[in-house]
C-alpha atoms as a PDB file:
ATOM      1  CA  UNK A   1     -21.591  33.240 -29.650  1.00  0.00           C
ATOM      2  CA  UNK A   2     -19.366  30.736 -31.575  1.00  0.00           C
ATOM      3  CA  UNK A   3     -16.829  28.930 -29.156  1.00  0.00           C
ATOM      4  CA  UNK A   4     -14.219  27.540 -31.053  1.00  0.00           C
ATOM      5  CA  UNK A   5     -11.236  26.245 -29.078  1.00  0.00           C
ATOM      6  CA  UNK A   6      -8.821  26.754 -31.329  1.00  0.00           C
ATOM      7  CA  UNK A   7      -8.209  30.080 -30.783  1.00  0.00           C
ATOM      8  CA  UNK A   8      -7.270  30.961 -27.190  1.00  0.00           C
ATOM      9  CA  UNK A   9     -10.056  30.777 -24.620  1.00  0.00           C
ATOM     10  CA  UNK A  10      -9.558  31.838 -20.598  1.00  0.00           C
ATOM     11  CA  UNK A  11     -11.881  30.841 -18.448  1.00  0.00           C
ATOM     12  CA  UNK A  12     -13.083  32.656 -15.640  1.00  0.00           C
ATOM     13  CA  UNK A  13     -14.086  32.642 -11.905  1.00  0.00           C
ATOM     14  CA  UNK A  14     -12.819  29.381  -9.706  1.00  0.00           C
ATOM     15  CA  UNK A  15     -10.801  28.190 -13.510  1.00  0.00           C
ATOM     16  CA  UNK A  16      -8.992  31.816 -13.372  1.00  0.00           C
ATOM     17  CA  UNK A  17      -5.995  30.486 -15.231  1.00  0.00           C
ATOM     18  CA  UNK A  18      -7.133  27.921 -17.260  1.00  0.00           C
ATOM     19  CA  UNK A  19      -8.598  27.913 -20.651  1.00  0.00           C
ATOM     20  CA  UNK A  20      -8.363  26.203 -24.241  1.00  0.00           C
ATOM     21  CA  UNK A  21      -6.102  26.831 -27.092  1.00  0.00           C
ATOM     22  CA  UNK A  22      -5.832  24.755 -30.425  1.00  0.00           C
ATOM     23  CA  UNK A  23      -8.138  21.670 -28.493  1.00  0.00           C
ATOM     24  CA  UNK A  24      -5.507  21.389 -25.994  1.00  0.00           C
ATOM     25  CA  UNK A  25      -6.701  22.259 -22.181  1.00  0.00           C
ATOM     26  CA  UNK A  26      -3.805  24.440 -19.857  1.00  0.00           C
ATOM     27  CA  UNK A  27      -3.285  25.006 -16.526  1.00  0.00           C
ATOM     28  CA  UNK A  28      -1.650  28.052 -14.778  1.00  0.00           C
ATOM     29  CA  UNK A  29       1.219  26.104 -14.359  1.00  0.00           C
ATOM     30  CA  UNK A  30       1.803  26.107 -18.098  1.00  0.00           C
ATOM     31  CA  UNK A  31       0.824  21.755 -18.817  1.00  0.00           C
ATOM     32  CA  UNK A  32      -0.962  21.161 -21.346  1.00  0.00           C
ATOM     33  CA  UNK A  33      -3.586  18.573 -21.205  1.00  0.00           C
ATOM     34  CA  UNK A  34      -4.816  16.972 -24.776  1.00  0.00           C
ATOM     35  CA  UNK A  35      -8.180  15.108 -25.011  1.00  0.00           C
ATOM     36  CA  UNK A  36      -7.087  11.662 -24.051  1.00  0.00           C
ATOM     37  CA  UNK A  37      -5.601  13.025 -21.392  1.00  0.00           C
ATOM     38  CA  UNK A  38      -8.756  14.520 -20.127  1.00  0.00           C
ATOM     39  CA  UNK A  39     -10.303  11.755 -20.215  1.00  0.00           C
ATOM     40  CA  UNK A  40      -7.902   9.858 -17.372  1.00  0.00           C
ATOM     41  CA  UNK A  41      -8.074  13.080 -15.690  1.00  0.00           C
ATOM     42  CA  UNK A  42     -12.306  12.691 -16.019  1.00  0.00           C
ATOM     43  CA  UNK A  43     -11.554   8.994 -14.304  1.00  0.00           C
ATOM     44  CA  UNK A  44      -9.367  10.269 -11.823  1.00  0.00           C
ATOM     45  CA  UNK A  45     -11.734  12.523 -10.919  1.00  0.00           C
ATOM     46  CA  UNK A  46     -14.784   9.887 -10.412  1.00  0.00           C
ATOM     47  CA  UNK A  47     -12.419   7.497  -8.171  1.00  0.00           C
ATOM     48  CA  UNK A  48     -12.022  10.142  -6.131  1.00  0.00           C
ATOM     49  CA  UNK A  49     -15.228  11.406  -5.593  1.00  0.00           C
ATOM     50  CA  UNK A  50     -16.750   7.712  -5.181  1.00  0.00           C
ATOM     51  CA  UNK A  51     -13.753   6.879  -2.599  1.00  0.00           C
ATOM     52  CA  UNK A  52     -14.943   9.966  -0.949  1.00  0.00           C
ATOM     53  CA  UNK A  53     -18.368   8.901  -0.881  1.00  0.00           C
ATOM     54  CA  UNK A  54     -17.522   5.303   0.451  1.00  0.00           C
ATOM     55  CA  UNK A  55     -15.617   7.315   3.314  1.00  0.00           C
ATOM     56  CA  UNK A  56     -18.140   9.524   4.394  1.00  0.00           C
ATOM     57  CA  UNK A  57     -20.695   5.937   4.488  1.00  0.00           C
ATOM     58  CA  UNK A  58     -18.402   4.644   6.742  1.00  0.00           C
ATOM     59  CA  UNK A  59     -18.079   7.764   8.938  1.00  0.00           C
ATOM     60  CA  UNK A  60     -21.796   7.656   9.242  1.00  0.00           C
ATOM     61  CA  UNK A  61     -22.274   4.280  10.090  1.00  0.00           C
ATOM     62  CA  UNK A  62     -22.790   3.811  13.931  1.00  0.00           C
ATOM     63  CA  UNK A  63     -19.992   2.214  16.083  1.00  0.00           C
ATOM     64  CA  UNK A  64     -20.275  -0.169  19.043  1.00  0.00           C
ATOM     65  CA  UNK A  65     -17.388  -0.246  20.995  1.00  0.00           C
ATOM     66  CA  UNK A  66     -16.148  -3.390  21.666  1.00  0.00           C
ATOM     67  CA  UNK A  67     -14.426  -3.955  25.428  1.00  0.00           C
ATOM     68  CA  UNK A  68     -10.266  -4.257  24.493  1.00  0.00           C
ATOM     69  CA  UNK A  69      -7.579  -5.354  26.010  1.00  0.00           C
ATOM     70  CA  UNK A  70      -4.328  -4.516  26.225  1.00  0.00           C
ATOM     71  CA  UNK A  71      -1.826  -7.134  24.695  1.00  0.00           C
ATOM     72  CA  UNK A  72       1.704  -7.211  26.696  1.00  0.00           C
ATOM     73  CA  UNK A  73       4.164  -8.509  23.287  1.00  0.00           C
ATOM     74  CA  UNK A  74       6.806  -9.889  26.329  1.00  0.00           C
ATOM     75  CA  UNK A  75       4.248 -12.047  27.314  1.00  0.00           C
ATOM     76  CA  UNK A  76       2.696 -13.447  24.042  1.00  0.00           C
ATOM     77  CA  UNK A  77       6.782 -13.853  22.999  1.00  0.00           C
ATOM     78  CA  UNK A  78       7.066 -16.196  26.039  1.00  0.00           C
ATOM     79  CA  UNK A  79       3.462 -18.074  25.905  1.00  0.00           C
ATOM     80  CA  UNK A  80       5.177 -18.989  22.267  1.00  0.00           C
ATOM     81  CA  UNK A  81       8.792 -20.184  23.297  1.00  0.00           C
ATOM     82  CA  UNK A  82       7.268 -21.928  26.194  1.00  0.00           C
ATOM     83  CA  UNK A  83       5.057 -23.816  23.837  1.00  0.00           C
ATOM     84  CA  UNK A  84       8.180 -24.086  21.723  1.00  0.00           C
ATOM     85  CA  UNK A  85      10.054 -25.993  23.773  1.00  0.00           C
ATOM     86  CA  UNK A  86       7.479 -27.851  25.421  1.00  0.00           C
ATOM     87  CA  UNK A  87       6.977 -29.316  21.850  1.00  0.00           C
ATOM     88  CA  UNK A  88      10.652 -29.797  21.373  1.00  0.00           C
ATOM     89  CA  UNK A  89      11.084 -32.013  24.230  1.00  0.00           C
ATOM     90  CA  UNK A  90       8.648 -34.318  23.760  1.00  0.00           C
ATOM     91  CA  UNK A  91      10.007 -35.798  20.756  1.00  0.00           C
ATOM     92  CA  UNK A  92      11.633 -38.136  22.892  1.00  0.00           C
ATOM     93  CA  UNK A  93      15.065 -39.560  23.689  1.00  0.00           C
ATOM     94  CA  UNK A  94      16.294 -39.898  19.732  1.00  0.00           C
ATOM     95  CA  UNK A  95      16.059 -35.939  19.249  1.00  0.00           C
ATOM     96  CA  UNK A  96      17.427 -35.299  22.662  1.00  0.00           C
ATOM     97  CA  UNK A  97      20.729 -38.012  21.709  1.00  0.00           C
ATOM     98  CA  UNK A  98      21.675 -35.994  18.187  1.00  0.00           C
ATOM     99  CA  UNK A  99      25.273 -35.950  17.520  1.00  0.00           C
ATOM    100  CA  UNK A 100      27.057 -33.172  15.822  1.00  0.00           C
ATOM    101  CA  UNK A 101      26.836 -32.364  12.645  1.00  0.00           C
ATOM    102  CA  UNK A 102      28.914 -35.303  10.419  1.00  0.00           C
ATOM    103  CA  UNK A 103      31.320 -33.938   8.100  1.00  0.00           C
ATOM    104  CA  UNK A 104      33.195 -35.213   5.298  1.00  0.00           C
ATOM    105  CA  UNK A 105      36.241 -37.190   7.176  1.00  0.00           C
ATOM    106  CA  UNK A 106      39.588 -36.288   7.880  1.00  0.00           C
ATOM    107  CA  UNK A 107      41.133 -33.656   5.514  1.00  0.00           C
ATOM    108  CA  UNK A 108      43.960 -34.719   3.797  1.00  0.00           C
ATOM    109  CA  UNK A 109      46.579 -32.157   2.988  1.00  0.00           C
ATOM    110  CA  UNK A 110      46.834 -30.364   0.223  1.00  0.00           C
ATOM    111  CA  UNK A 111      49.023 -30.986  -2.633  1.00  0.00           C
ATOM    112  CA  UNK A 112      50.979 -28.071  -4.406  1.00  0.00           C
END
């Protein structure tokens, strides 16, 4: 039997749908997919199948729980403004005497 993929060629089973036709590959959804393109589809497929891989390693490895504890965010927001200002005032009495901010002087009015 001579396969030539030029003419039209359905495949069967599971790849009900697809086939060949003038070295292009379709789908049942009517894309066409040309050799270069099968080629980043091959790739796609091998990323995939070695992510799932690297899943199912991790799945099998065994866990040891480690004792947790729960982690009130009111608390750890006040542990941190407390050491805020703890560092704040002790920078001693030339931070704690600031002045407002200077400006430029007195405006003078505008001509015009």
């Amino acid at each position: 039997m001579k396969l030539d993929t030029y003419d039209r060629v359905d495949l069967t089973g599971p790849w009900a749908g697809f086939g060949f036709q003038g070295h292009r590959f379709f789908t049942p959804e009517g894309r066409d997919i040309d050799p270069v393109g099968m080629s980043y589809w091959s790739l796609t497929c091998n990323i995939a199948r070695e992510w799932a891989l690297m899943m199912a390693e991790g799945r099998e490895r065994v866990w040891h729980p480690r004792p947790a504890e729960v982690i009130y965010l009111r608390d750890v927001l006040q542990r941190r403004r407390e050491k805020r200002l703890s560092v704040e005032s002790g920078k001693g009495v030339a931070a704690s005497a600031r002045r407002s901010p200077t400006g430029r002087g007195r405006r003078r009015p505008r001509r015009g």
